[in-house]
C-alpha atoms as a PDB file:
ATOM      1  CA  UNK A   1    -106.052  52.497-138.040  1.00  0.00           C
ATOM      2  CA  UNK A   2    -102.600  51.583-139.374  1.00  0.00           C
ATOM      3  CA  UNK A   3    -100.225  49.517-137.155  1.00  0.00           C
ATOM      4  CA  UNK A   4     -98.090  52.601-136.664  1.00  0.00           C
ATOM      5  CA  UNK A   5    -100.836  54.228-135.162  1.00  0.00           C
ATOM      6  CA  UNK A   6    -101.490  51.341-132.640  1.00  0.00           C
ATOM      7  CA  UNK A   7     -97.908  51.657-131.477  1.00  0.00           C
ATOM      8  CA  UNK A   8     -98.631  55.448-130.864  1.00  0.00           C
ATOM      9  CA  UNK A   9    -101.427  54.825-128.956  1.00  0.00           C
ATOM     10  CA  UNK A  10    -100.017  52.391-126.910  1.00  0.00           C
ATOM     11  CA  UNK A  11     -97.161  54.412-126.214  1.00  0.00           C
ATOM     12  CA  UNK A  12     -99.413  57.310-125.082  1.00  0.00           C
ATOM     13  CA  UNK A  13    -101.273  55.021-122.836  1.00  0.00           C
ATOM     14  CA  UNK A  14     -97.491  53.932-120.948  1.00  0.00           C
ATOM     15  CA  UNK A  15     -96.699  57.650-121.073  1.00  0.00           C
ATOM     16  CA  UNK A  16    -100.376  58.628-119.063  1.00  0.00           C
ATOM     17  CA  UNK A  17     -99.720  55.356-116.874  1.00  0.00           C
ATOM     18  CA  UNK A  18     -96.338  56.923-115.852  1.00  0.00           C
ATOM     19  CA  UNK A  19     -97.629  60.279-115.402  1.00  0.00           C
ATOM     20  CA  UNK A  20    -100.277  59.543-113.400  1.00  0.00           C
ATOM     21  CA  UNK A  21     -97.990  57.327-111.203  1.00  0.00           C
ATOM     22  CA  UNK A  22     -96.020  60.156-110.588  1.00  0.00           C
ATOM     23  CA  UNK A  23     -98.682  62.703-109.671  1.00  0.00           C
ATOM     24  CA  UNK A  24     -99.824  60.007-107.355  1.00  0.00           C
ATOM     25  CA  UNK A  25     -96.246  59.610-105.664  1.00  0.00           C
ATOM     26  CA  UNK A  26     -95.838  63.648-105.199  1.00  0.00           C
ATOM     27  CA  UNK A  27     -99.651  63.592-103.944  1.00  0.00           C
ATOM     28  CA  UNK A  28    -100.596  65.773-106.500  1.00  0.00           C
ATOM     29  CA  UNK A  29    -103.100  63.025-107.100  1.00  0.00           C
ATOM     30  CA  UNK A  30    -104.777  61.928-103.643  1.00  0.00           C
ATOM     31  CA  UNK A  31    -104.267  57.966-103.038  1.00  0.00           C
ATOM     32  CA  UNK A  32    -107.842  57.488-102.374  1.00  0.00           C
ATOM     33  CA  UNK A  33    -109.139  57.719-106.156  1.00  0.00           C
ATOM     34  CA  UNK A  34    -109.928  54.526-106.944  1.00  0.00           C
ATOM     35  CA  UNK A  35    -113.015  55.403-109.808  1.00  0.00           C
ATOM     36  CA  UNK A  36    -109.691  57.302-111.629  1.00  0.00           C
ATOM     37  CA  UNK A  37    -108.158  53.721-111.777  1.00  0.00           C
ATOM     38  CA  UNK A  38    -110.995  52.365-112.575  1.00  0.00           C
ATOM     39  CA  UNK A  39    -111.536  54.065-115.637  1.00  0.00           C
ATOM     40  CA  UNK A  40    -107.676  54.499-116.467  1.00  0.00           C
ATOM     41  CA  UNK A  41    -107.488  50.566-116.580  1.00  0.00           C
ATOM     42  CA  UNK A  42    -110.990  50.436-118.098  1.00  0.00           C
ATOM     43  CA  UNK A  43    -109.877  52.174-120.782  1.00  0.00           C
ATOM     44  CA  UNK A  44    -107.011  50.590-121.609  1.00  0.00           C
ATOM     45  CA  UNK A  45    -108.708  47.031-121.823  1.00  0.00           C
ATOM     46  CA  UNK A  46    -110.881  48.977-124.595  1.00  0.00           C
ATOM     47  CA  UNK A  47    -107.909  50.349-126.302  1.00  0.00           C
ATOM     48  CA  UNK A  48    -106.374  46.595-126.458  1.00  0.00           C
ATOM     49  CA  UNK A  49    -109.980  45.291-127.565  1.00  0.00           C
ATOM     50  CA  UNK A  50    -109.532  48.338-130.359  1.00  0.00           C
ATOM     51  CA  UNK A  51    -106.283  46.641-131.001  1.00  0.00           C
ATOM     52  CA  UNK A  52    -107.793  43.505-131.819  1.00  0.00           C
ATOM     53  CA  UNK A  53    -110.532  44.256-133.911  1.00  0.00           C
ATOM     54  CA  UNK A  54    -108.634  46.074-135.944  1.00  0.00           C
ATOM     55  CA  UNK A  55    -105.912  43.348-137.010  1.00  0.00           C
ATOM     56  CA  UNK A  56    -107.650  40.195-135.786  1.00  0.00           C
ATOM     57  CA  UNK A  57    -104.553  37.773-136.531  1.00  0.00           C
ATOM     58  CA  UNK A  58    -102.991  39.371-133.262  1.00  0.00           C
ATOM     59  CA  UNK A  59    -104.815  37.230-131.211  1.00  0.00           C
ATOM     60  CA  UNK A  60    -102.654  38.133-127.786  1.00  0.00           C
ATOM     61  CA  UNK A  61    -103.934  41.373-127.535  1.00  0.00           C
ATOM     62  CA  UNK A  62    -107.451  39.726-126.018  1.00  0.00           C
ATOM     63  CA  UNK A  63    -105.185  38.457-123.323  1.00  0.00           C
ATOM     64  CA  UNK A  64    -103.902  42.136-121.719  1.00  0.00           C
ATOM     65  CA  UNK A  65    -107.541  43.497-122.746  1.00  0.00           C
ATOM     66  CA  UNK A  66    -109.395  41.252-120.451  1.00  0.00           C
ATOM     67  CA  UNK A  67    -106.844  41.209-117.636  1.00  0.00           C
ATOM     68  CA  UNK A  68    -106.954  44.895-117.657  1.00  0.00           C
ATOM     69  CA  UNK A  69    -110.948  45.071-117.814  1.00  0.00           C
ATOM     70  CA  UNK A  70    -110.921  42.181-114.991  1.00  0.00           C
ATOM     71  CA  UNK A  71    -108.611  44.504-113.204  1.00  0.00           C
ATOM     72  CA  UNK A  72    -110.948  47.560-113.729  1.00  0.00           C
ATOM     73  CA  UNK A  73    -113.705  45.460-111.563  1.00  0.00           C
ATOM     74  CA  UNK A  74    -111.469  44.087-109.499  1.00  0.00           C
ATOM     75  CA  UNK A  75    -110.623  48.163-107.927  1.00  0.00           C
ATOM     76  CA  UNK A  76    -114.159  49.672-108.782  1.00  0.00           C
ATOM     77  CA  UNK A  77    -116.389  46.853-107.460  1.00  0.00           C
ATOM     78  CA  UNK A  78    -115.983  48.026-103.440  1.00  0.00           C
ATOM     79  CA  UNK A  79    -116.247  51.593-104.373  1.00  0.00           C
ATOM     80  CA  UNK A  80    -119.392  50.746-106.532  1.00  0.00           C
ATOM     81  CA  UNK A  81    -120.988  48.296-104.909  1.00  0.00           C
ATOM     82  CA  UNK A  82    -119.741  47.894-101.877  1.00  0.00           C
ATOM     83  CA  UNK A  83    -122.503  45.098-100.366  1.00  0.00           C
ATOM     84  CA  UNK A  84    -120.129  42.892-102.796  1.00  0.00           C
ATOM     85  CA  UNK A  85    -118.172  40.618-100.831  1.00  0.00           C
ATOM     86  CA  UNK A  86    -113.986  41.476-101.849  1.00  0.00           C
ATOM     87  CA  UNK A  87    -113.935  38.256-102.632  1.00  0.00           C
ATOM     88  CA  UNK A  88    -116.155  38.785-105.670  1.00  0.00           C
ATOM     89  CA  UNK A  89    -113.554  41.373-107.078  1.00  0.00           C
ATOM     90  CA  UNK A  90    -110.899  38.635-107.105  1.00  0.00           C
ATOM     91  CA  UNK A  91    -113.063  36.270-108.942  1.00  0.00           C
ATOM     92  CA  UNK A  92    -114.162  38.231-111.506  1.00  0.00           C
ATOM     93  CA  UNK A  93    -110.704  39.201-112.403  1.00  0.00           C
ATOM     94  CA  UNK A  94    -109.415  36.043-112.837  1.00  0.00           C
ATOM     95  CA  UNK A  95    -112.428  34.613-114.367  1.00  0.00           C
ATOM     96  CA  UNK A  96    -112.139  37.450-117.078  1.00  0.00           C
ATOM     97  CA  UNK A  97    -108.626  36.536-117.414  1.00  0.00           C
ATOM     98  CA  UNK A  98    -109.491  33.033-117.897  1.00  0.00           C
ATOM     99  CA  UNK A  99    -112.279  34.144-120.481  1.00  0.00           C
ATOM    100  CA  UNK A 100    -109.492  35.672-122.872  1.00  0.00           C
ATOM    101  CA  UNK A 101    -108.458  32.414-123.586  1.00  0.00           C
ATOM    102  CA  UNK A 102    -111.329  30.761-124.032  1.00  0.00           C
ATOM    103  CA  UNK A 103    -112.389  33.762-126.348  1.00  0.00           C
ATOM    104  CA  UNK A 104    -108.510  32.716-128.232  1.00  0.00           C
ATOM    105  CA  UNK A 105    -109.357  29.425-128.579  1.00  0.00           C
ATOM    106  CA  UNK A 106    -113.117  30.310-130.145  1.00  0.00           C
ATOM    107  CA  UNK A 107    -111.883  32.920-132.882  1.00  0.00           C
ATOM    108  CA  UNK A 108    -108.982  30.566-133.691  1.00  0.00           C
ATOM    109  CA  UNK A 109    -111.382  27.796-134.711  1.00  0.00           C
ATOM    110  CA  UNK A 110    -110.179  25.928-132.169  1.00  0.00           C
ATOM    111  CA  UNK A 111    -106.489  25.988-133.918  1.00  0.00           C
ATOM    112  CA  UNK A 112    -105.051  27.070-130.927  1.00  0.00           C
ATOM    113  CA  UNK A 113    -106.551  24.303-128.414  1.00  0.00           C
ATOM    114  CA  UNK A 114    -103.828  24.566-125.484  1.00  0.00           C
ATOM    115  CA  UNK A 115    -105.594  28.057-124.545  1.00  0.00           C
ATOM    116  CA  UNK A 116    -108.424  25.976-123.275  1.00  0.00           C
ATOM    117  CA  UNK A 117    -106.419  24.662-120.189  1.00  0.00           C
ATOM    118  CA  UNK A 118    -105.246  28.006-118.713  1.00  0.00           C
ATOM    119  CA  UNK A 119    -108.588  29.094-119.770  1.00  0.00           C
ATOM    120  CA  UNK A 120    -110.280  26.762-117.885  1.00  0.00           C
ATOM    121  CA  UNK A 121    -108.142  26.439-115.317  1.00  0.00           C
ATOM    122  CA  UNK A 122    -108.687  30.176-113.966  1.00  0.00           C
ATOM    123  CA  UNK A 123    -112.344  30.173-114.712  1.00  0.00           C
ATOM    124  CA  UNK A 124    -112.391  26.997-112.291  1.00  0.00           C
ATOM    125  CA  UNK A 125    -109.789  29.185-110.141  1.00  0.00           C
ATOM    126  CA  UNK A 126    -112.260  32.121-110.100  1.00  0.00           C
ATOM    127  CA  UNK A 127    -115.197  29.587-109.067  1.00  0.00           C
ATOM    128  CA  UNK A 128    -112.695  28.626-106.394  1.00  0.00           C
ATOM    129  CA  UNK A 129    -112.455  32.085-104.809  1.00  0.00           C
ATOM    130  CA  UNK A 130    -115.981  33.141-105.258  1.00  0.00           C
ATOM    131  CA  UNK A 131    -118.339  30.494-104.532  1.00  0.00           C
ATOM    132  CA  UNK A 132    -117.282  30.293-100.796  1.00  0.00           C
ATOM    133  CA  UNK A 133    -118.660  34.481-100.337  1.00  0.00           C
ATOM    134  CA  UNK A 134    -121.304  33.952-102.506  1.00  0.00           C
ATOM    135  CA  UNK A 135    -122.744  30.728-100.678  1.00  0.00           C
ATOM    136  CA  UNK A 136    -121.229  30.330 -97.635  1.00  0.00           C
ATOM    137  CA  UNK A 137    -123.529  26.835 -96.970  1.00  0.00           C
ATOM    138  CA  UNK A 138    -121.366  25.632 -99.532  1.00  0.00           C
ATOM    139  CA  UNK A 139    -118.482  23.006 -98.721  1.00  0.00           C
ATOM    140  CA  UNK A 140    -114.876  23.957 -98.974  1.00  0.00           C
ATOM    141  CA  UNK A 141    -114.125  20.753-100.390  1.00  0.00           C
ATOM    142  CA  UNK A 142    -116.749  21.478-103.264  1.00  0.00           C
ATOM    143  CA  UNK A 143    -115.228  24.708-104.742  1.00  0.00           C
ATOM    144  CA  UNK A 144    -111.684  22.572-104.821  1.00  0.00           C
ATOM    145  CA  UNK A 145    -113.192  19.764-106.394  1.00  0.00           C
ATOM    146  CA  UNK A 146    -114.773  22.393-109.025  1.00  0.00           C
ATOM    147  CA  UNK A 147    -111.483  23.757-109.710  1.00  0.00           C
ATOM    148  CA  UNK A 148    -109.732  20.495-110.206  1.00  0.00           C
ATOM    149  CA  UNK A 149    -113.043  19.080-112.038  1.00  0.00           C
ATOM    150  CA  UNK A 150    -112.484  22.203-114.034  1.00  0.00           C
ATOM    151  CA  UNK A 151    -108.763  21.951-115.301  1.00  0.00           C
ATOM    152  CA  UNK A 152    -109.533  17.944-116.152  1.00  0.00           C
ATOM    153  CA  UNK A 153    -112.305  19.045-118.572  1.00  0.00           C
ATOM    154  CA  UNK A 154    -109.938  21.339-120.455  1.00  0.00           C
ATOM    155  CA  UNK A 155    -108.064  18.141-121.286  1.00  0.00           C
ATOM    156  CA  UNK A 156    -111.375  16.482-122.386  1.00  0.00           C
ATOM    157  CA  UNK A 157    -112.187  19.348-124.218  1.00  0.00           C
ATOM    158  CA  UNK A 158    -109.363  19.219-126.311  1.00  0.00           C
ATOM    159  CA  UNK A 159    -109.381  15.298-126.891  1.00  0.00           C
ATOM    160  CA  UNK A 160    -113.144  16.418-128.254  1.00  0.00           C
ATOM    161  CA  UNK A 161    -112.212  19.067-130.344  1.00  0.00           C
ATOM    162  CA  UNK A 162    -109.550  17.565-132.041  1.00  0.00           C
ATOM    163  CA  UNK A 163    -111.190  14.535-132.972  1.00  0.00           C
ATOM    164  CA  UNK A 164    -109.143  12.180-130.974  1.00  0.00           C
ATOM    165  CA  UNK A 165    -105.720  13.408-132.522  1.00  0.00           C
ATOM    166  CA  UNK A 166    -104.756  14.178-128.799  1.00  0.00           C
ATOM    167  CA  UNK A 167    -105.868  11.110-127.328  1.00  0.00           C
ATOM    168  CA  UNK A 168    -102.947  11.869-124.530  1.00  0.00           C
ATOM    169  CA  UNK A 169    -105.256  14.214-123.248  1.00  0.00           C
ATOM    170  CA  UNK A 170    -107.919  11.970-121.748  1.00  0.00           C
ATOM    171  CA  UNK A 171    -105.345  10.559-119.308  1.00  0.00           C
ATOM    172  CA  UNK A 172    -104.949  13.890-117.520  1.00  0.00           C
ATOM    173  CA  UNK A 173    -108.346  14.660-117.955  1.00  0.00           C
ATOM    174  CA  UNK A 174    -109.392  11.512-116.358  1.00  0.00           C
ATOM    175  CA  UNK A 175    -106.936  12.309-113.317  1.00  0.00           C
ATOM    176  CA  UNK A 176    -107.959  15.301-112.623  1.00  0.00           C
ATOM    177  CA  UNK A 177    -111.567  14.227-112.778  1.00  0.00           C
ATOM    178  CA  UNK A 178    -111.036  11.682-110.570  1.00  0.00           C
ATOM    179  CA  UNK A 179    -109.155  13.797-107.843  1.00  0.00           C
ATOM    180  CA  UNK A 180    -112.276  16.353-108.346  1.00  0.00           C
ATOM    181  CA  UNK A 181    -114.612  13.226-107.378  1.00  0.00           C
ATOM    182  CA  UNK A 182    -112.349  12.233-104.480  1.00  0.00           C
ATOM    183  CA  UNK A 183    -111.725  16.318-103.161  1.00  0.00           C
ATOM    184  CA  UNK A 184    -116.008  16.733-103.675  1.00  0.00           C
ATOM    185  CA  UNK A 185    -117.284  13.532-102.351  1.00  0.00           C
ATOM    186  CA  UNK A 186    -115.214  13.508 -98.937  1.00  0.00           C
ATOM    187  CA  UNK A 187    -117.840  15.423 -96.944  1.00  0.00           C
ATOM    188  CA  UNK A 188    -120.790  12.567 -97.847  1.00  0.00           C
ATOM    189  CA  UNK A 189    -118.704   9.251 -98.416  1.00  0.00           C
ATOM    190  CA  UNK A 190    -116.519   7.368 -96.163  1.00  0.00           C
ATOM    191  CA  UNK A 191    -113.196   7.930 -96.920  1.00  0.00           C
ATOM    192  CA  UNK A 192    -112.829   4.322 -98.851  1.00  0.00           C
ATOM    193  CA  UNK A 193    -116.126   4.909-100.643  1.00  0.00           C
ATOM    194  CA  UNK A 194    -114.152   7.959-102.210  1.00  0.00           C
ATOM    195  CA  UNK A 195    -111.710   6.733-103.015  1.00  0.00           C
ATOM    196  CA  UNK A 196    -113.059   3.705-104.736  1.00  0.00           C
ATOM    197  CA  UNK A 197    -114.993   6.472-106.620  1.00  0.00           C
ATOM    198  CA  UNK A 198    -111.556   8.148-107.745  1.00  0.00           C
ATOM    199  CA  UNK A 199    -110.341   4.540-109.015  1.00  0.00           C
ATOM    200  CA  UNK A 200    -113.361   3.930-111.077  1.00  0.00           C
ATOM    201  CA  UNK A 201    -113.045   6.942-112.668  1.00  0.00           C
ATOM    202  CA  UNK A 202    -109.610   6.534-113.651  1.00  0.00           C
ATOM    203  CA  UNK A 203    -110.359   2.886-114.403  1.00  0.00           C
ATOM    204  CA  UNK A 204    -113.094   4.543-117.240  1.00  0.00           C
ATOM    205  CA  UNK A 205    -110.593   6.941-118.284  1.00  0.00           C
ATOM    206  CA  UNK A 206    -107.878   4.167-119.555  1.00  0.00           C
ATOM    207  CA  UNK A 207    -110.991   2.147-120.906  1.00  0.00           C
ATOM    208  CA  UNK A 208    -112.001   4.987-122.945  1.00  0.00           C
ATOM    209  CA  UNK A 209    -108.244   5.471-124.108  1.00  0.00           C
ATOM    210  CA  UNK A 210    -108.532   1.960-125.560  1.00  0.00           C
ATOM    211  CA  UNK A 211    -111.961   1.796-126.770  1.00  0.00           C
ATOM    212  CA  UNK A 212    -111.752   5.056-129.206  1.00  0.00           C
ATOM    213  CA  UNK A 213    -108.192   4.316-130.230  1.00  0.00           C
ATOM    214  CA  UNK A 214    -108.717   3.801-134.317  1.00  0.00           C
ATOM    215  CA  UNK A 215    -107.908   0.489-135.625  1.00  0.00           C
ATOM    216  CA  UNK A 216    -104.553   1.690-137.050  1.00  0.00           C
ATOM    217  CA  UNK A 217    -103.480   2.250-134.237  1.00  0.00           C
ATOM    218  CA  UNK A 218    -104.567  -0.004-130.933  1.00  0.00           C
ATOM    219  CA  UNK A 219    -103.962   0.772-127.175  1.00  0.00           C
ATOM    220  CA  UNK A 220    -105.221  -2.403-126.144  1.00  0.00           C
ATOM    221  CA  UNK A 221    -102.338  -2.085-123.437  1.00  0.00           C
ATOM    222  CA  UNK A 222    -104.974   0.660-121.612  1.00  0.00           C
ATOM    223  CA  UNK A 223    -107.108  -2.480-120.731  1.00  0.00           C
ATOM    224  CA  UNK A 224    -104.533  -3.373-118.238  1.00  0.00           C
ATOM    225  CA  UNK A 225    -104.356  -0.606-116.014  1.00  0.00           C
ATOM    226  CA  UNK A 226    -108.058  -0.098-116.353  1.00  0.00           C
ATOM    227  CA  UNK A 227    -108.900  -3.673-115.075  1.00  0.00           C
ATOM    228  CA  UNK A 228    -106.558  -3.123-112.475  1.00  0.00           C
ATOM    229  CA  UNK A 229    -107.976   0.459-111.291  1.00  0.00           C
ATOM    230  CA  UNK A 230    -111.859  -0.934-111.419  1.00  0.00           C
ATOM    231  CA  UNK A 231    -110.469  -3.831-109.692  1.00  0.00           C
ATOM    232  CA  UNK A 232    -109.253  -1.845-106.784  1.00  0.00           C
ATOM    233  CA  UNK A 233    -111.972   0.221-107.399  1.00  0.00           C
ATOM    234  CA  UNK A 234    -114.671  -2.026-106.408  1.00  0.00           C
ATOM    235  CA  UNK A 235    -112.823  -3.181-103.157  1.00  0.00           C
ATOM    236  CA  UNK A 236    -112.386   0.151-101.875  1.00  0.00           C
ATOM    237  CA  UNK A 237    -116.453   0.971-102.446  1.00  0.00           C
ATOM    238  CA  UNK A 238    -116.963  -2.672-100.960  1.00  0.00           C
ATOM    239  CA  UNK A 239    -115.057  -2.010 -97.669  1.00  0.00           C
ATOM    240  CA  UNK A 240    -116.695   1.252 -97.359  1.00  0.00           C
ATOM    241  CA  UNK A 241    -120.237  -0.587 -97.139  1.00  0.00           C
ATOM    242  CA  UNK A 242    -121.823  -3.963 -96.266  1.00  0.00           C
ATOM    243  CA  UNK A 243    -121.045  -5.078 -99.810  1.00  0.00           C
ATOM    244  CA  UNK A 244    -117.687  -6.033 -98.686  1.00  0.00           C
ATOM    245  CA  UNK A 245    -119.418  -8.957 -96.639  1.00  0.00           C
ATOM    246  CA  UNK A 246    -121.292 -10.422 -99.502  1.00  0.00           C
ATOM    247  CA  UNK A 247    -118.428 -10.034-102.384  1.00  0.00           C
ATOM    248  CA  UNK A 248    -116.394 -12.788-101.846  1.00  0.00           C
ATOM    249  CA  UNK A 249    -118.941 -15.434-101.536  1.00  0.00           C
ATOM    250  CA  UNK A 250    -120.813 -13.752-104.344  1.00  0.00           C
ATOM    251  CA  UNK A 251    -117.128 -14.046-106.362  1.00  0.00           C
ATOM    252  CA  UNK A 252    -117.019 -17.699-105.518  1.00  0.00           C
ATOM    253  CA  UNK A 253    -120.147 -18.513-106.529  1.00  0.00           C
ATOM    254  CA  UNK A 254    -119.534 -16.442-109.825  1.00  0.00           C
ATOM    255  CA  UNK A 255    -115.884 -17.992-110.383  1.00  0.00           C
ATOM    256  CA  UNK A 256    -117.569 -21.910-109.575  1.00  0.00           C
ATOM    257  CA  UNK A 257    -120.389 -21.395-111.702  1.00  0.00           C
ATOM    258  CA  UNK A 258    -118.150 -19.991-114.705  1.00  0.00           C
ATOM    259  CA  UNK A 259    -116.202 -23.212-113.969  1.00  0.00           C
ATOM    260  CA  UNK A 260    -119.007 -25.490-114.685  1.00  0.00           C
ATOM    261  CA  UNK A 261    -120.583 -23.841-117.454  1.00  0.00           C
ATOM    262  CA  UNK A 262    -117.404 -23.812-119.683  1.00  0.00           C
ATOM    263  CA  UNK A 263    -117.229 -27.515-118.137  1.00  0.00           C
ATOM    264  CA  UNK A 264    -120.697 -28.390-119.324  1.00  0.00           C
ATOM    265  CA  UNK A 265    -120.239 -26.360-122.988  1.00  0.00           C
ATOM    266  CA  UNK A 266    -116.779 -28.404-123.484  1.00  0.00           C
ATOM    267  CA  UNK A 267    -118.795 -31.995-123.390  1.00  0.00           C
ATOM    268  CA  UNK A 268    -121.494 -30.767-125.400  1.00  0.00           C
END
């Protein structure tokens, strides 16, 4: 089907959206049809889907396709099966939503790598709304931590995929990683304990930004504030448990002992 013919059928679909709008608003069409909606947005996903496999460089298309699919569940799912919680409809919506970008990012050969973050960011967002109705023994705290934990690895994601060209990208990563650990870990650590967790995370993150840097071009500065961050790091898991008793004569002992050897070495 030529492009012309697209636009007609898009334009048909607006004009039937509008009409049936109307003979909902002069109650020609009772409010309480939701399969009709169902299958009016259902088949407009498919027509968008048409869309795209028939001129596959018009990648967008995918986006309005699954949104309007998503949105076809989203209205049919308490009519159909109504032992689903509502919550479920929600999810699914944005998680399909999310899914068009990931599906962007896959038929682009990974050419067009920032779809990964909204991608995974509502795919973590429909996890977010879902999980709690689905298993209430869940914690809160985890389904937070998932979504967070979720929009970080988009950022790894696309420091793997392109090689390391978009080293930036571990840094947010990292964060967001870390503030998953923190957000997930609060209901079985001590507060400190978590967030000495979070600092050794990030304190990884700026190690890794120095380690894979190529020799043309060094980050050695990273080593600074990842020194610093497993520093802290290690204090805040000490003072959480009975390490934090042991530590500093362990460090002495450590610090004299380095003293001597390097004393002893310099004679020989």
């Amino acid at each position: 089907m030529k492009r012309f013919d697209m636009r007609v059928v898009f334009g048909l679909l607006l004009v039937c959206l509008g009409g049936l709008f109307l003979l909902q608003n002069f109650d020609i069409i009772p409010a309480d049809m939701p399969l009709l909606w169902v299958a009016v947005f259902a088949l407009s996903g498919v027509v968008f889907l048409y869309a795209f496999i028939t001129d596959t460089q018009q990648w967008w298309f995918l986006i309005p396709a699954f949104a309007l699919l998503g949105l076809a569940a989203l209205i049919g799912l308490p009519s159909l099966l109504p032992e689903f919680p509502d919550a479920a409809g929600a999810a699914i919506f944005m998680g399909m939503i999310g899914l068009s970008f990931v599906a962007i990012f896959l038929i682009t050969a990974a050419r067009e790598w920032w779809a990964l973050i909204p991608g995974f960011s509502l795919l973590g967002l429909a996890a977010l709304i879902g999980l709690p109705s689905l298993f209430p023994a869940l914690p809160d705290e985890l389904g937070v931590g998932i979504f967070m934990g979720m929009i970080g690895l988009s950022f790894v994601a696309i420091f793997l995929v392109t090689r390391g060209r978009e080293w930036w990208a571990l840094i947010p990563g990292g964060a967001l990683a870390s503030v998953a650990a923190l957000i997930s870990l609060t209901p079985i650590l001590r507060g400190e304990a978590a967030v000495g967790v979070m600092m050794l995370v990030l304190a990884v993150t700026f190690a890794l930004v120095a380690l894979l840097a190529p020799r043309e071009e060094p980050r050695r500065w990273a080593f600074i504030p990842a020194a610093i961050l497993a520093v802290m790091g290690v204090l805040f898991v000490a003072a959480a448990t009975r390490i934090a008793a042991y530590l500093l004569p362990a460090a002495l002992i450590l610090g004299g002992g380095y003293f001597i050897y390097r004393s002893l070495r310099a004679r020989a």
